[in-house]
Protein backbone atom coordinates (compact mmCIF):
# COMPACT_ATOMS: atom_id res chain seq x y z
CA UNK A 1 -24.89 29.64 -28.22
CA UNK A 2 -27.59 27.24 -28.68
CA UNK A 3 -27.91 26.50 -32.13
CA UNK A 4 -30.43 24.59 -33.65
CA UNK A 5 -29.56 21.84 -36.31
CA UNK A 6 -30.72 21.84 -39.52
CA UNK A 7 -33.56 19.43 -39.86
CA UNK A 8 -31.13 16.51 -42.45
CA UNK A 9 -29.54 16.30 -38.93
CA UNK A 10 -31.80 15.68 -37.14
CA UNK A 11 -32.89 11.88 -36.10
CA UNK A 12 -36.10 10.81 -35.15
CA UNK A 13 -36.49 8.10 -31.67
CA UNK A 14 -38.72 5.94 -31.99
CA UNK A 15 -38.38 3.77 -29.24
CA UNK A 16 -38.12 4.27 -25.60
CA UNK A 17 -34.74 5.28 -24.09
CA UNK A 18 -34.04 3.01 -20.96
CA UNK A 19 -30.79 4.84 -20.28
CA UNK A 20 -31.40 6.30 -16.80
CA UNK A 21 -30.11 4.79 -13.82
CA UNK A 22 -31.89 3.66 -10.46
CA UNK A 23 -30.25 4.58 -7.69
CA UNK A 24 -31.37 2.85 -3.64
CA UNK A 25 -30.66 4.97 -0.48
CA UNK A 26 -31.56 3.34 2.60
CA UNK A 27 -30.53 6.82 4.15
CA UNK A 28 -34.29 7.71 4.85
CA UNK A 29 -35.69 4.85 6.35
CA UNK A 30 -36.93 4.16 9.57
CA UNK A 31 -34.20 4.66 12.18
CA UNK A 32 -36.14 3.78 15.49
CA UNK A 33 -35.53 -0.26 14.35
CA UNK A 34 -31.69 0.33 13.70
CA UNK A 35 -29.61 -1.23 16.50
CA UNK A 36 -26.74 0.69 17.44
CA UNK A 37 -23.55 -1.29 18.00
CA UNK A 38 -20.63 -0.56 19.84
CA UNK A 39 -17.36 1.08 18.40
CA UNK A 40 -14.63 -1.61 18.42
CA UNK A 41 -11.30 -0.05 18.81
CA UNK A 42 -8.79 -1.02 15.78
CA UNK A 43 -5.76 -2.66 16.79
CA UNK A 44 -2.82 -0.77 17.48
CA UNK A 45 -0.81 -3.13 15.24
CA UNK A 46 -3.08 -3.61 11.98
CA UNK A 47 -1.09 -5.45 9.68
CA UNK A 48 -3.02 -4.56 6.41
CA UNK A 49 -1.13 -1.21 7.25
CA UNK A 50 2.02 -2.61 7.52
CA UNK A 51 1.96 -4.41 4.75
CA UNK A 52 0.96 -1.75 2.77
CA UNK A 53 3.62 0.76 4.07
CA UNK A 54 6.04 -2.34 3.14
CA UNK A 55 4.99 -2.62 0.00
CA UNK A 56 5.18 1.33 -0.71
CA UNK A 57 8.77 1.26 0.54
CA UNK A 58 9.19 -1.72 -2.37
CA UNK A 59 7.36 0.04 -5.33
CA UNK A 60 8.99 3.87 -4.48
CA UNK A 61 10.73 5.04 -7.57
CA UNK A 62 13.84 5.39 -5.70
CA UNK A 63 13.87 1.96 -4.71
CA UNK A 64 16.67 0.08 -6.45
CA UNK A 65 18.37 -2.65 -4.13
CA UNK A 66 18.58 -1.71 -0.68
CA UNK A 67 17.09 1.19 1.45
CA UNK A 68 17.17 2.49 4.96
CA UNK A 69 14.22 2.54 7.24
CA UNK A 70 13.33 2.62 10.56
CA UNK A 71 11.79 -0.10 11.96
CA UNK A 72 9.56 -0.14 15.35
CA UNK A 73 9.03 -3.30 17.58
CA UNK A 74 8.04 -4.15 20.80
CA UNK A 75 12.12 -4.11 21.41
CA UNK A 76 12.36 -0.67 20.25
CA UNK A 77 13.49 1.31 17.40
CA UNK A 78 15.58 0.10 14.56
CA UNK A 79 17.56 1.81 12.02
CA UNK A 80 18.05 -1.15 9.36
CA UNK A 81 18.97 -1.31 5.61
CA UNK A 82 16.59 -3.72 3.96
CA UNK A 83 16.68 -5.70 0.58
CA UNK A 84 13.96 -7.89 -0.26
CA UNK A 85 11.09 -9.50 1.57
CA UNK A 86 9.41 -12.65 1.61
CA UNK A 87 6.02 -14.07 3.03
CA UNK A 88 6.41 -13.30 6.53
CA UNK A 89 9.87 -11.97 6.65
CA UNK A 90 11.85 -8.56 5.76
CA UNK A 91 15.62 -9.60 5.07
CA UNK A 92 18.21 -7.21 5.99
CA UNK A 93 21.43 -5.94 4.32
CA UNK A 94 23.27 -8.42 7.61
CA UNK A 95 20.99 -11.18 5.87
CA UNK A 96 19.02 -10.90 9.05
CA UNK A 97 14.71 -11.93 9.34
CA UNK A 98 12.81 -9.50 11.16
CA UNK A 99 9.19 -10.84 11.63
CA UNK A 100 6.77 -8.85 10.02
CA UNK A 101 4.19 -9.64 12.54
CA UNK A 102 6.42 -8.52 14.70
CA UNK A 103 6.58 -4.74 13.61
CA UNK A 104 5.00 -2.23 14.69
CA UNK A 105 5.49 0.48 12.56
CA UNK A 106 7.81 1.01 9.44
CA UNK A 107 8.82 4.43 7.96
CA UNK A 108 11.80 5.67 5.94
């Protein structure tokens, strides 16, 4: 299905095209000078994770007011019904503040 164009369609280029990209890979180079470093075991408790698990619970479409969730500390395992948060705190239905740097894991 390659048709050709008749030749009023054509255009003429008369200038360079500059439109491909340049691409680096340092994939192929010497590895006898890389240093190899030593794995560094990720905290148990990473609180980007957290915080991102929070905010999921926040932004869930069936997220009005309040929701349930379990909550894991170092104390154990709480089922509590939370309503808002704030910079370090989650508040709870009982208007308690459980430390978020405190939690170890959050889930619904």
């Amino acid at each position: 299905m390659n048709k050709e164009l008749p030749k009023m369609y054509q255009n003429k280029i008369s200038k360079k095209l500059n439109n491909m990209e340049e691409v680096y890979s340092t994939l192929y180079e010497d590895r006898s000078s890389n240093i190899v470093k030593e794995k560094t075991s990720i905290p148990k408790s990473n609180n980007y994770t957290i915080e991102q698990k929070i905010y999921n619970i926040f932004n869930s479409k069936d997220y009005i007011y309040k929701v349930d969730v379990y909550i894991e500390t170092d104390e154990g395992t709480f089922q509590k019904r939370i309503i808002g948060k704030n910079k370090d705190n989650l508040i709870t239905m009982d208007n308690e503040y459980i430390p978020i740097s405190k939690i170890k894991d959050i889930y619904r």
